[in-house]
N, C-alpha and C. Protein backbone atom coordinates (compact mmCIF):
# COMPACT_ATOMS: atom_id res chain seq x y z
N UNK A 1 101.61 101.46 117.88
CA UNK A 1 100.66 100.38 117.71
C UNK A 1 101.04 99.57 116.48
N UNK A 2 100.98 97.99 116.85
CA UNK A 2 101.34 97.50 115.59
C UNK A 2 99.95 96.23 115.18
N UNK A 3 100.07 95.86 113.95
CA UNK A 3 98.70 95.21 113.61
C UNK A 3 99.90 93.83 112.89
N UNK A 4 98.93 92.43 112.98
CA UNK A 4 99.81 91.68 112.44
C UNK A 4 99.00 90.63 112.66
N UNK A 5 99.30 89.44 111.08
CA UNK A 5 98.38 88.29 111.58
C UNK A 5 99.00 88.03 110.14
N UNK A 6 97.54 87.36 109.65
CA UNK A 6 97.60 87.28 108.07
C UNK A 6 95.79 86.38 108.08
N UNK A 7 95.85 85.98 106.59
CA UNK A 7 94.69 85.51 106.14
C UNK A 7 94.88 84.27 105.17
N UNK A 8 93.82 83.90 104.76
CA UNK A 8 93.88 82.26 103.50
C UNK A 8 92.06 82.77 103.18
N UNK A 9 92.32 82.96 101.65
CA UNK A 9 90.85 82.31 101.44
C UNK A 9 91.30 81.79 100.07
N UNK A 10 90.17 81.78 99.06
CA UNK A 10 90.38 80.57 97.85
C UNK A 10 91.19 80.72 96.85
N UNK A 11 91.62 82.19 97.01
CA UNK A 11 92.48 82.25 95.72
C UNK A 11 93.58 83.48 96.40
N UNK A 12 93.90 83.44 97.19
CA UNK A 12 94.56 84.47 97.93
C UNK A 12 94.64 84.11 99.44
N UNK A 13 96.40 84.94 99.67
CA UNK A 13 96.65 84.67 101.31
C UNK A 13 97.23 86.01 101.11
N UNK A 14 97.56 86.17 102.88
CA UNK A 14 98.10 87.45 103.26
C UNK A 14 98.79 87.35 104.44
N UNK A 15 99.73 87.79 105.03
CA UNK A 15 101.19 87.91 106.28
C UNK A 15 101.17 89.11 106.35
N UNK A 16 101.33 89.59 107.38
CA UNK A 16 102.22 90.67 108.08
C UNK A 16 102.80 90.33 109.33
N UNK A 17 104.23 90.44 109.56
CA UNK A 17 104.87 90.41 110.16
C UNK A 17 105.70 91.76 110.79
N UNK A 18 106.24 91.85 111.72
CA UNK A 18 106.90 92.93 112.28
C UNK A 18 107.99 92.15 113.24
N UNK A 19 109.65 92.82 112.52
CA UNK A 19 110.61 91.79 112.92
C UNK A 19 111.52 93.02 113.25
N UNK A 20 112.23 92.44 114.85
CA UNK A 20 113.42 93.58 115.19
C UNK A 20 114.95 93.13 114.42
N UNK A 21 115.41 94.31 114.41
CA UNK A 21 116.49 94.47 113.08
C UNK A 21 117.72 95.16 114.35
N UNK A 22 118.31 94.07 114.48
CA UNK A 22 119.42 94.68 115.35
C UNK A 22 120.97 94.67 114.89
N UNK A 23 121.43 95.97 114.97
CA UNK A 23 122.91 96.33 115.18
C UNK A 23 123.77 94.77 114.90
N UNK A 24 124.54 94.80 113.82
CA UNK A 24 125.66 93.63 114.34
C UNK A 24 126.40 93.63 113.00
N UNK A 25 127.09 92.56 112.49
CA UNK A 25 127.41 91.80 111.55
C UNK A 25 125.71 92.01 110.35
N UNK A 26 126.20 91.32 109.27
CA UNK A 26 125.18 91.48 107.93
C UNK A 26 123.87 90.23 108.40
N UNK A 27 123.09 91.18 108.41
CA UNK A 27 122.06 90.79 108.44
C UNK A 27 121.08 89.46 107.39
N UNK A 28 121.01 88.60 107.12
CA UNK A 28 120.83 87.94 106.26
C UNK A 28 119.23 87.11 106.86
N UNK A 29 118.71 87.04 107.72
CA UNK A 29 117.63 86.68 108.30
C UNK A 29 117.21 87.17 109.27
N UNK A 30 115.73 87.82 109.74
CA UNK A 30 115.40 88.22 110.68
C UNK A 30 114.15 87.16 111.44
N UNK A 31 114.54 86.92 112.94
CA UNK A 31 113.99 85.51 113.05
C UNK A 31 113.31 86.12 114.92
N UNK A 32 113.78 87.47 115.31
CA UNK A 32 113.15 87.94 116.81
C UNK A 32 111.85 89.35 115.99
N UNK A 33 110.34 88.91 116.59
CA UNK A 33 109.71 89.44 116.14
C UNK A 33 109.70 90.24 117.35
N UNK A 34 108.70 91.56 117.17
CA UNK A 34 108.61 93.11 117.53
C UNK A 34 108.21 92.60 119.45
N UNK A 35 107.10 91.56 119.40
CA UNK A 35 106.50 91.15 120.41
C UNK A 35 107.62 90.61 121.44
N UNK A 36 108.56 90.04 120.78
CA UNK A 36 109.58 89.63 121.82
C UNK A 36 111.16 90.08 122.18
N UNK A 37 110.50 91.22 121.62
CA UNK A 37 111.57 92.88 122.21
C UNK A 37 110.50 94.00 122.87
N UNK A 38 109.66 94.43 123.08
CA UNK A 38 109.33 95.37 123.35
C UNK A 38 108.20 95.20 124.10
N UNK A 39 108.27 95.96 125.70
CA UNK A 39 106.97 95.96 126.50
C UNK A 39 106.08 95.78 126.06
N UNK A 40 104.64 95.47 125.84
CA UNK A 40 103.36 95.69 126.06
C UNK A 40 102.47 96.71 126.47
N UNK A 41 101.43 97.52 126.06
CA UNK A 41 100.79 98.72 126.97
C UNK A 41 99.71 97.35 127.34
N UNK A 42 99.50 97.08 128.57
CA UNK A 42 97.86 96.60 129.22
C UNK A 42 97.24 97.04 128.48
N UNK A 43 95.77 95.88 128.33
CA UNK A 43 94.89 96.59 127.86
C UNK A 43 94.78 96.71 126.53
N UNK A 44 95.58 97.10 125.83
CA UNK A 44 95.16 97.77 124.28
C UNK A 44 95.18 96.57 123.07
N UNK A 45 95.31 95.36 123.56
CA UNK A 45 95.34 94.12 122.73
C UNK A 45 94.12 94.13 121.94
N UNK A 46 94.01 93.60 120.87
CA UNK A 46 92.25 93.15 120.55
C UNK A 46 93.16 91.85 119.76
N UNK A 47 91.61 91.03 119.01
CA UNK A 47 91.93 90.07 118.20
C UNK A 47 90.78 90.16 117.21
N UNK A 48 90.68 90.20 116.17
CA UNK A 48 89.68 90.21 114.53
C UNK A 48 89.94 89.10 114.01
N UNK A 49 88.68 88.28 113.23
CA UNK A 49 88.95 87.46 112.37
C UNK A 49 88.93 88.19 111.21
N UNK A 50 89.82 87.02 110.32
CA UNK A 50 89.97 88.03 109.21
C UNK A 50 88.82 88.58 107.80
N UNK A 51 87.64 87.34 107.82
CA UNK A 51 86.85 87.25 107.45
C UNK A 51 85.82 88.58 107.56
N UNK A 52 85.30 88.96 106.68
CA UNK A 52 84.42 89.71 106.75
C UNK A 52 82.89 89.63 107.62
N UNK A 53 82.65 88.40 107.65
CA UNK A 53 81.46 88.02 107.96
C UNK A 53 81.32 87.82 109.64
N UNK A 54 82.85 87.50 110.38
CA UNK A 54 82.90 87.45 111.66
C UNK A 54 82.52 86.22 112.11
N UNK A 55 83.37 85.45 111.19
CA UNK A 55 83.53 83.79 111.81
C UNK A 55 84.23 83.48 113.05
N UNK A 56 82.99 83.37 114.13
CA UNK A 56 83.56 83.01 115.66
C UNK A 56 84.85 82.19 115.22
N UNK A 57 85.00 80.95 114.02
CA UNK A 57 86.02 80.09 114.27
C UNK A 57 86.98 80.13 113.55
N UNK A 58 87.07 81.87 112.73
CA UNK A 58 88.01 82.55 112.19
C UNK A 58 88.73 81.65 111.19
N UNK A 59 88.49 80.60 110.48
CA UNK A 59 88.72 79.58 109.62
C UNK A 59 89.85 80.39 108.94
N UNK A 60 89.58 81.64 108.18
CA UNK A 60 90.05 82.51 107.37
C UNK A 60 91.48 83.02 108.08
N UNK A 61 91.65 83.11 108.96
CA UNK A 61 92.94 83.98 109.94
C UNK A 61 92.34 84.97 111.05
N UNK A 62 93.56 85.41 111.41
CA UNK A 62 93.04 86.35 112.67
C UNK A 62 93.95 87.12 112.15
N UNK A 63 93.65 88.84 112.65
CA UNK A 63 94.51 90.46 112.65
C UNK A 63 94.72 89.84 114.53
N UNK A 64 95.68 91.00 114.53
CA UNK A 64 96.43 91.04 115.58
C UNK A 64 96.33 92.38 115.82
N UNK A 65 96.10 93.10 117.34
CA UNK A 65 96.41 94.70 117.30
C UNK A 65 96.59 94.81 118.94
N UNK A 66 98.29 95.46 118.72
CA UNK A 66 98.99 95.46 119.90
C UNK A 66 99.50 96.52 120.23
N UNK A 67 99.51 97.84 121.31
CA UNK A 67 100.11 98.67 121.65
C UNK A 67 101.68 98.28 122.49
N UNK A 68 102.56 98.90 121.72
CA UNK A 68 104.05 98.68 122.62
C UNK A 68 104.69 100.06 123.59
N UNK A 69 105.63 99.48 124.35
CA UNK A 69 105.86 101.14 125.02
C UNK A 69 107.19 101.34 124.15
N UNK A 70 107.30 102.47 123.37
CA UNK A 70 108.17 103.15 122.42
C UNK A 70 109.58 102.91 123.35
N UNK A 71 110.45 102.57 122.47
CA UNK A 71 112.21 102.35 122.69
C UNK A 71 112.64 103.13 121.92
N UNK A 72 113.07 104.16 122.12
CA UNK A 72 113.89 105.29 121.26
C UNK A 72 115.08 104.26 120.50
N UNK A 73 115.13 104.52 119.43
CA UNK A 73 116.34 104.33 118.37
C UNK A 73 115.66 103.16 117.70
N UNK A 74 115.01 102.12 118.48
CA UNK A 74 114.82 100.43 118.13
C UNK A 74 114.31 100.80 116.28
N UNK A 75 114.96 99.56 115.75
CA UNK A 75 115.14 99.51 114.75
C UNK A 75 114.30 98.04 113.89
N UNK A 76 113.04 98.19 113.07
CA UNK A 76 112.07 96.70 113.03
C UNK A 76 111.80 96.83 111.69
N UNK A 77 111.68 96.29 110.97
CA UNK A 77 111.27 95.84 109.61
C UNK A 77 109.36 95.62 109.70
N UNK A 78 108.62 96.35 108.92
CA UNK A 78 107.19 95.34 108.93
C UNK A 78 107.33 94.53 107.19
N UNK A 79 106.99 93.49 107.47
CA UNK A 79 107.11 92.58 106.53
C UNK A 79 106.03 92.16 105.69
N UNK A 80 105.29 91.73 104.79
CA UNK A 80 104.32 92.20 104.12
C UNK A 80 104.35 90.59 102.42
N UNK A 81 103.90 89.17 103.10
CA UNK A 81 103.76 88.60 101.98
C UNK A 81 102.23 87.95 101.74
N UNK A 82 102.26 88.04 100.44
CA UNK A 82 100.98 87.92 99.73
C UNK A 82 100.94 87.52 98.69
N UNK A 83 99.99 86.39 98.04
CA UNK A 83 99.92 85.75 97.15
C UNK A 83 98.29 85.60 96.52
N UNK A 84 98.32 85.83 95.11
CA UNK A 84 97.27 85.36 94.41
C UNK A 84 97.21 84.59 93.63
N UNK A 85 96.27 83.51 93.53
CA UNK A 85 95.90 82.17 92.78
C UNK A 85 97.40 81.83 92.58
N UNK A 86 98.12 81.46 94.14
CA UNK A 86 99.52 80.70 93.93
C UNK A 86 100.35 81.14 93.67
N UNK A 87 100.45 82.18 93.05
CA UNK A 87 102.04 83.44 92.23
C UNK A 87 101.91 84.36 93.42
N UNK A 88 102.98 84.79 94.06
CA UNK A 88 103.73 85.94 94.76
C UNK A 88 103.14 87.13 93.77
N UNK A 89 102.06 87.50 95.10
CA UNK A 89 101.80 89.34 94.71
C UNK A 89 102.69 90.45 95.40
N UNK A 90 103.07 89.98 96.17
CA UNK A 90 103.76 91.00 97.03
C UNK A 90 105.06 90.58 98.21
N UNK A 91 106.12 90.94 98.41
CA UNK A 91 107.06 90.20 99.16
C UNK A 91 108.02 91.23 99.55
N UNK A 92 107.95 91.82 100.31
CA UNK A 92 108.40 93.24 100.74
C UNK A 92 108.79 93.47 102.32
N UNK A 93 109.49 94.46 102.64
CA UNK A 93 109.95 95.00 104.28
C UNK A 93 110.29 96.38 104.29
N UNK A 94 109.27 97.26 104.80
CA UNK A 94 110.27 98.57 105.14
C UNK A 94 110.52 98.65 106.38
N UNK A 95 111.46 99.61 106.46
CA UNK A 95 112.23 99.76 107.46
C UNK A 95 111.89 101.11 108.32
N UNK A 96 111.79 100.81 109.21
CA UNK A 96 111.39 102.02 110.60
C UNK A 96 112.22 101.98 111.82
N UNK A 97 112.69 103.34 112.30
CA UNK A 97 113.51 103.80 112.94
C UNK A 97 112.92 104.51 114.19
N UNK A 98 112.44 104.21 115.57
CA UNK A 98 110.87 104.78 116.48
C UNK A 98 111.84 105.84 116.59
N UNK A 99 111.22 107.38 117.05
CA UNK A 99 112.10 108.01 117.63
C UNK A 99 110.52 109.12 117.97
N UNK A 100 110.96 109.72 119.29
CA UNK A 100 109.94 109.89 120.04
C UNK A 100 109.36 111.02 119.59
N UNK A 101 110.49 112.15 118.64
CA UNK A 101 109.94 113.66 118.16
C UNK A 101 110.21 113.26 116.76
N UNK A 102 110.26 112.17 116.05
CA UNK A 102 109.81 111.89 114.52
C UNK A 102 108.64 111.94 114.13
N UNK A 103 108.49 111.80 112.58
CA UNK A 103 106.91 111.84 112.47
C UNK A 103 105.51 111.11 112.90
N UNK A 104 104.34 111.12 113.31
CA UNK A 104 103.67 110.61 113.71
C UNK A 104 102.76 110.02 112.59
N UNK A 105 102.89 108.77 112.32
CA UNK A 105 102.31 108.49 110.77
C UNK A 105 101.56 106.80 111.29
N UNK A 106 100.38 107.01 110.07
CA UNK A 106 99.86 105.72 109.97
C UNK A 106 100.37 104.78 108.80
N UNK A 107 101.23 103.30 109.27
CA UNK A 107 101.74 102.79 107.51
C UNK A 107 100.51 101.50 106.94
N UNK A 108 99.99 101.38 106.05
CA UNK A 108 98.92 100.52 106.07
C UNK A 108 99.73 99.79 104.86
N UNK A 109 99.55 98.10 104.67
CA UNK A 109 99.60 97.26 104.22
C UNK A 109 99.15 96.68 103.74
N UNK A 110 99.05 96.87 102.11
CA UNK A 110 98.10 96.73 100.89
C UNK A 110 98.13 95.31 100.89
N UNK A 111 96.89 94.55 101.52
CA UNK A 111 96.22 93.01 101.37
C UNK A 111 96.23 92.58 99.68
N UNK A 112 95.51 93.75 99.06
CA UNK A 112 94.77 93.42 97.95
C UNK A 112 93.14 93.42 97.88
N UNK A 113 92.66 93.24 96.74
CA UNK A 113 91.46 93.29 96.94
C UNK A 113 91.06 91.88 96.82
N UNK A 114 89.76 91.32 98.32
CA UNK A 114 89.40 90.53 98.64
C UNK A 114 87.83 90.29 99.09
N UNK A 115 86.50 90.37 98.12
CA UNK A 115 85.54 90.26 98.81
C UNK A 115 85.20 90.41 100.01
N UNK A 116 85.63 88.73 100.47
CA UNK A 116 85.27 88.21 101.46
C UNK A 116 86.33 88.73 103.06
N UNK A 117 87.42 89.34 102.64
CA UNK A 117 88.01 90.27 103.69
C UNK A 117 87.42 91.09 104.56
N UNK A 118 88.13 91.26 105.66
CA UNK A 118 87.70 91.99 106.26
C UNK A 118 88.18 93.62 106.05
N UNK A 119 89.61 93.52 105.57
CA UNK A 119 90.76 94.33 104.90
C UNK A 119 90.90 93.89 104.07
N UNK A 120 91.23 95.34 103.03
CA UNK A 120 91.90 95.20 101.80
C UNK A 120 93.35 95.82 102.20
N UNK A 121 93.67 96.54 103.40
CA UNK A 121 94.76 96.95 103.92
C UNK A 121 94.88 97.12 105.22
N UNK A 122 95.74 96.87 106.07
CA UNK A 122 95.63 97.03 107.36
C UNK A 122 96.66 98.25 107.81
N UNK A 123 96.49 98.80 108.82
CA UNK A 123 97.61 99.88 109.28
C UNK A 123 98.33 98.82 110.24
N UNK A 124 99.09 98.74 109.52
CA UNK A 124 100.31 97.64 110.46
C UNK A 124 101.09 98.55 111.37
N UNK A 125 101.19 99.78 111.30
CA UNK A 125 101.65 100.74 112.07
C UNK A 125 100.85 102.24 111.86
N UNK A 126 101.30 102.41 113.82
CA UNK A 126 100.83 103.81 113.93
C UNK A 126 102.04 103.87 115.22
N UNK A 127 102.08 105.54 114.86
CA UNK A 127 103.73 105.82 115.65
C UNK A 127 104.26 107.12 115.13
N UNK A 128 104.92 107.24 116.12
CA UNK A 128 106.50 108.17 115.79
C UNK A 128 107.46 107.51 115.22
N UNK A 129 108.01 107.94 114.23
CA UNK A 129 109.08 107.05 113.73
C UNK A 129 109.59 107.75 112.18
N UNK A 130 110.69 107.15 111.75
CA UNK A 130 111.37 107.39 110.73
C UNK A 130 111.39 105.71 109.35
N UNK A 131 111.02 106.48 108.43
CA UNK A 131 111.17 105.49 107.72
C UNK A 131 112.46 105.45 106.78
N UNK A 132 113.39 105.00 106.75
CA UNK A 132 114.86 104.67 106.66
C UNK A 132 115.21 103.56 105.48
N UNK A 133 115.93 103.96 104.91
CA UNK A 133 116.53 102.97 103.48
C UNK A 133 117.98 102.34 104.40
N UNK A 134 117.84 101.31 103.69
CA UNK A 134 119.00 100.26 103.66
C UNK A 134 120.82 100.94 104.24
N UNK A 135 121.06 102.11 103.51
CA UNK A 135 121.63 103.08 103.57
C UNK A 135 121.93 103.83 104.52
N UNK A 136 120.33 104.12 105.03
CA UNK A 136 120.54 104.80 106.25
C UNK A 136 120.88 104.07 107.66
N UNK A 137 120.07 102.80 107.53
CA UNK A 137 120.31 102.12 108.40
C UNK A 137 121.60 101.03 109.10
N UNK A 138 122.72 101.84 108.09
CA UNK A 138 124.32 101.75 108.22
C UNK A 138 125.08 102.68 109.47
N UNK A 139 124.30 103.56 109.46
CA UNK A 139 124.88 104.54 109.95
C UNK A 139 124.43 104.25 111.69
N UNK A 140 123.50 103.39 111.68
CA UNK A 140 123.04 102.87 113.32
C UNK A 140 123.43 101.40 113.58
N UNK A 141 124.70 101.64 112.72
CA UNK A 141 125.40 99.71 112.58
C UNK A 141 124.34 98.58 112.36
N UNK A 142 123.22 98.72 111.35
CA UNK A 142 122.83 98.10 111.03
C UNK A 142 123.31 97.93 109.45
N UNK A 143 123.00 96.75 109.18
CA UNK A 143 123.80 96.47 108.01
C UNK A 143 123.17 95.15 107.32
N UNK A 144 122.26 95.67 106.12
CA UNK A 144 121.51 94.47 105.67
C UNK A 144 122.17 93.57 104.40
N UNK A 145 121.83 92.05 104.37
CA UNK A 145 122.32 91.30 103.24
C UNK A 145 121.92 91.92 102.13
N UNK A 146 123.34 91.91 100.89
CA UNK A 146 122.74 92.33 99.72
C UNK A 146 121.15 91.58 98.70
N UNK A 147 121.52 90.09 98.95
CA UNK A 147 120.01 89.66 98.59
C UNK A 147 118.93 90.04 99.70
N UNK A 148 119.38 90.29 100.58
CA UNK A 148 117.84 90.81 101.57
C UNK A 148 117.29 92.35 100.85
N UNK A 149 118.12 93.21 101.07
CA UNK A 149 118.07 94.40 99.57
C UNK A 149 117.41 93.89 98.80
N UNK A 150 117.67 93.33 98.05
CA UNK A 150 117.12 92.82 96.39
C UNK A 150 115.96 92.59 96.74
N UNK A 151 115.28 91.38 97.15
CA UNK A 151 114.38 90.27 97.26
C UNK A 151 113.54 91.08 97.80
N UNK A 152 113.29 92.24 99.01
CA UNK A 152 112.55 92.55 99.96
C UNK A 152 112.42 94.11 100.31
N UNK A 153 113.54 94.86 99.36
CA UNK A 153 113.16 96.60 99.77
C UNK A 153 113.23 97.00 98.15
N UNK A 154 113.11 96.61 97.12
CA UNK A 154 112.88 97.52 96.07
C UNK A 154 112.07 98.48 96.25
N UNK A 155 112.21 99.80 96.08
CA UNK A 155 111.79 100.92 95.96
C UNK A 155 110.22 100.60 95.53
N UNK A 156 110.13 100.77 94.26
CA UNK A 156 108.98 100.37 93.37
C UNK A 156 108.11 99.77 94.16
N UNK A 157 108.58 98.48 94.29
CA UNK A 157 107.63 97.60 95.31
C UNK A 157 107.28 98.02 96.51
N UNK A 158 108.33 98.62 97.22
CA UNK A 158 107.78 99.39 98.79
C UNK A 158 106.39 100.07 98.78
N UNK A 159 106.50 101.30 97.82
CA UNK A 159 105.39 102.02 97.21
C UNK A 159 104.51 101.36 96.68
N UNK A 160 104.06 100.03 95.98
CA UNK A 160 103.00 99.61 95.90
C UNK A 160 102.31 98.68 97.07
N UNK A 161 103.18 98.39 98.35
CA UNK A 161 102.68 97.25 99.17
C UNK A 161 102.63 97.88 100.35
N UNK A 162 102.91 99.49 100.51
CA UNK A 162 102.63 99.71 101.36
C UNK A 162 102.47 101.44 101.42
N UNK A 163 101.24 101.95 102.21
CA UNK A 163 100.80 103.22 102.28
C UNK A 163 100.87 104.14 103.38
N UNK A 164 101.83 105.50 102.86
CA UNK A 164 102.53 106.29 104.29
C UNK A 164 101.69 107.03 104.18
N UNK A 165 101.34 107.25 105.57
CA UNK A 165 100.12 108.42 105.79
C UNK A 165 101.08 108.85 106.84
N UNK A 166 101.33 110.65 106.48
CA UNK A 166 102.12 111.44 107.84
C UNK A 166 100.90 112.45 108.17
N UNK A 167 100.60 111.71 109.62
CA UNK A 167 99.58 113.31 110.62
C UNK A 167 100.13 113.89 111.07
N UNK A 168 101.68 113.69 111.09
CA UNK A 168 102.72 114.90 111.89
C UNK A 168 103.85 115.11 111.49
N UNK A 169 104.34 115.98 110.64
CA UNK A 169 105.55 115.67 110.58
C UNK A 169 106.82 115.44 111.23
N UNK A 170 106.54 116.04 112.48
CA UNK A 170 107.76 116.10 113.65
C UNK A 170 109.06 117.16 113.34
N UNK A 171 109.84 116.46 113.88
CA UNK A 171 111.24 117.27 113.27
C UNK A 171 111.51 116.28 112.74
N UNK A 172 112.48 117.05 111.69
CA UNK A 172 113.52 116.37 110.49
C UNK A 172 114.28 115.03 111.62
N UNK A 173 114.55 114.41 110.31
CA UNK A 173 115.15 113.16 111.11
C UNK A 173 116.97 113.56 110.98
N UNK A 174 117.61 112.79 112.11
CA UNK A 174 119.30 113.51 111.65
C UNK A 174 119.53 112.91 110.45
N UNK A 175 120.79 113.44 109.78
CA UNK A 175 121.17 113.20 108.76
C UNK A 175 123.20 113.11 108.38
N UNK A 176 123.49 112.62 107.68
CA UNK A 176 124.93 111.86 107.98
C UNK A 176 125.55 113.20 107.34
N UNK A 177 126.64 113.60 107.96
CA UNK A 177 127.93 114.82 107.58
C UNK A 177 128.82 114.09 107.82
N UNK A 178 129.95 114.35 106.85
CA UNK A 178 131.36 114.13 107.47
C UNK A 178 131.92 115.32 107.83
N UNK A 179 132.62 114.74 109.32
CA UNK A 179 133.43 116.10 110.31
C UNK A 179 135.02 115.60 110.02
N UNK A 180 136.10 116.63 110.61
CA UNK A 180 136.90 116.08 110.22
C UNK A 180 137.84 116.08 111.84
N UNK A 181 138.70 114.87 112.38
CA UNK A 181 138.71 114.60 113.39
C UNK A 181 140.12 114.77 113.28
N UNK A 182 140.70 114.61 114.53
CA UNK A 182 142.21 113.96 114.90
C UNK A 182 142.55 112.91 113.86
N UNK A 183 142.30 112.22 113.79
CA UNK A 183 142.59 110.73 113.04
C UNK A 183 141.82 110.90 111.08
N UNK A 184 141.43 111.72 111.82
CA UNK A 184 140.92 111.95 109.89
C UNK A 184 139.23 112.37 109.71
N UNK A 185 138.59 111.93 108.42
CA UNK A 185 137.24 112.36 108.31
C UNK A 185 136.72 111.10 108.68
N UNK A 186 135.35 111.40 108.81
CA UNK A 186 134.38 110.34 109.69
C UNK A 186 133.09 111.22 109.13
N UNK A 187 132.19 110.03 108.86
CA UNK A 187 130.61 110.75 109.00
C UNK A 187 130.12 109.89 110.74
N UNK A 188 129.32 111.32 110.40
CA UNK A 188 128.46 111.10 111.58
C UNK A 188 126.90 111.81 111.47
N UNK A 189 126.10 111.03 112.49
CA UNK A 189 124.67 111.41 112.31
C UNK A 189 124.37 113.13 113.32
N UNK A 190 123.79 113.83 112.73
CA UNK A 190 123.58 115.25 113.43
C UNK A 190 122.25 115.60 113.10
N UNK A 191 121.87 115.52 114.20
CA UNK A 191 120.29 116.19 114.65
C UNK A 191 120.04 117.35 114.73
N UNK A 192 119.08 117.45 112.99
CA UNK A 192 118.85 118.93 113.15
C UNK A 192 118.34 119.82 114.29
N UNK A 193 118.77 121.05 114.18
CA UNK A 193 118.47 122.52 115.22
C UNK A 193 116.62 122.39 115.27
N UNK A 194 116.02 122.25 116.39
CA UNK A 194 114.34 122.33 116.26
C UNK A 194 114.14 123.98 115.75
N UNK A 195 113.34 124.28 115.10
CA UNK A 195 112.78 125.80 114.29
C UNK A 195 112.34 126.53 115.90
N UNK A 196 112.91 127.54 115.57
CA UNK A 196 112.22 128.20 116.90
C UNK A 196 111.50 129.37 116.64
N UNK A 197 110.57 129.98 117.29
CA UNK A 197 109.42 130.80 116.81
C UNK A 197 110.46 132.48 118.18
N UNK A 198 110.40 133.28 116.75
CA UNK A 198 110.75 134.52 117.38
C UNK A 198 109.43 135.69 117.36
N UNK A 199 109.12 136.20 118.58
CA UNK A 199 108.39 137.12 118.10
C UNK A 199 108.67 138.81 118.21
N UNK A 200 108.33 139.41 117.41
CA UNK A 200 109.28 140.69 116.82
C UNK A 200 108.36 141.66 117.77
N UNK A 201 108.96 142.61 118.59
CA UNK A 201 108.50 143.54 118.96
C UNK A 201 108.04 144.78 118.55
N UNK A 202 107.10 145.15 118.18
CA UNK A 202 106.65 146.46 117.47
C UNK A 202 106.87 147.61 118.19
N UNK A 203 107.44 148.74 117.66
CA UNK A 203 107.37 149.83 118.81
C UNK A 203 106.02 150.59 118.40
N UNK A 204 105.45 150.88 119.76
CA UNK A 204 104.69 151.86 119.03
C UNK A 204 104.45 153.68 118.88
């Protein structure tokens, strides 16, 4: 499930976006959002104004809340800008990796605090999935601009603009080894062994 819209009131705005991040050459702009890669579930759409008060003519903005049918591997950025009295509060993207036995987590997207809101944070995501650094997301031939790095995944900032809630942990996500081949060493991604439950026979 993904949530997305944004807001305007008098001294403050708010964006969320959710953008697919595909495999290629360096990434330097992401311009195909989540909605125009990935099925739809019927049904599970709604629409909120963003206003607290429930302005039929939503003056303020509208939330967005959309169920998708899960694509193993797909690879999306949620995006996250926000401004108070005119200065950039927040300007951020993490990165998520769906995968169907990853963790099952809610990520919410610190608005700020706003009276007249309806949110001070929204769960822009709920899902299975892996949340993935710049780094990792090399290893699935994705490959981001060094100013896209800079400007939009600082660490620091990730952690203040946005909140991981895990209800599941799942299994471990794979992780990069180098093997050593015919032609030489190579990393590659290897999916940990699932824990398996033994039970010990007692004699009696």
């Amino acid at each position: 499930m993904l949530m997305y819209g944004g807001q305007t009131f008098r001294n403050s705005s708010s964006k969320v976006t959710s953008h697919i991040v595909e495999p290629g050459p360096q990434t330097t702009r992401l311009n195909k959002y989540v909605g125009s890669a990935l099925q739809t579930v019927p049904g599970s759409s709604a629409k909120m104004p963003a206003a607290a008060d429930d302005d039929p003519r939503m003056e303020h903005g509208v939330w967005y809340r959309q169920a998708y049918e899960m694509e193993e591997g797909k690879i999306f950025g949620l995006k996250l800008y926000s401004t108070t009295s005119g200065a950039c509060r927040a300007n951020s993207m993490i990165l998520l990796r769906l995968r169907s036995d990853g963790p099952y987590m809610t990520i919410n997207a610190v608005l700020g605090p706003v009276a007249a809101a309806r949110y001070q944070k929204i769960p822009c995501f709920q899902g299975r999935a892996d949340v993935i650094t710049p780094e990792e997301a090399k290893a699935y031939g994705v490959t981001l601009s060094p100013s896209m790095i800079k400007n939009l995944m600082d660490p620091e900032e990730l952690e203040e603009d946005f909140e991981i809630i895990v209800l599941d942990k799942g299994q471990p996500k794979p992780t990069k080894e180098k093997v050593r081949t015919a032609t030489g060493v190579k990393e590659v991604l290897v999916k940990p062994m699932a824990a398996r439950r033994v039970r010990i026979k007692r004699r009696s």
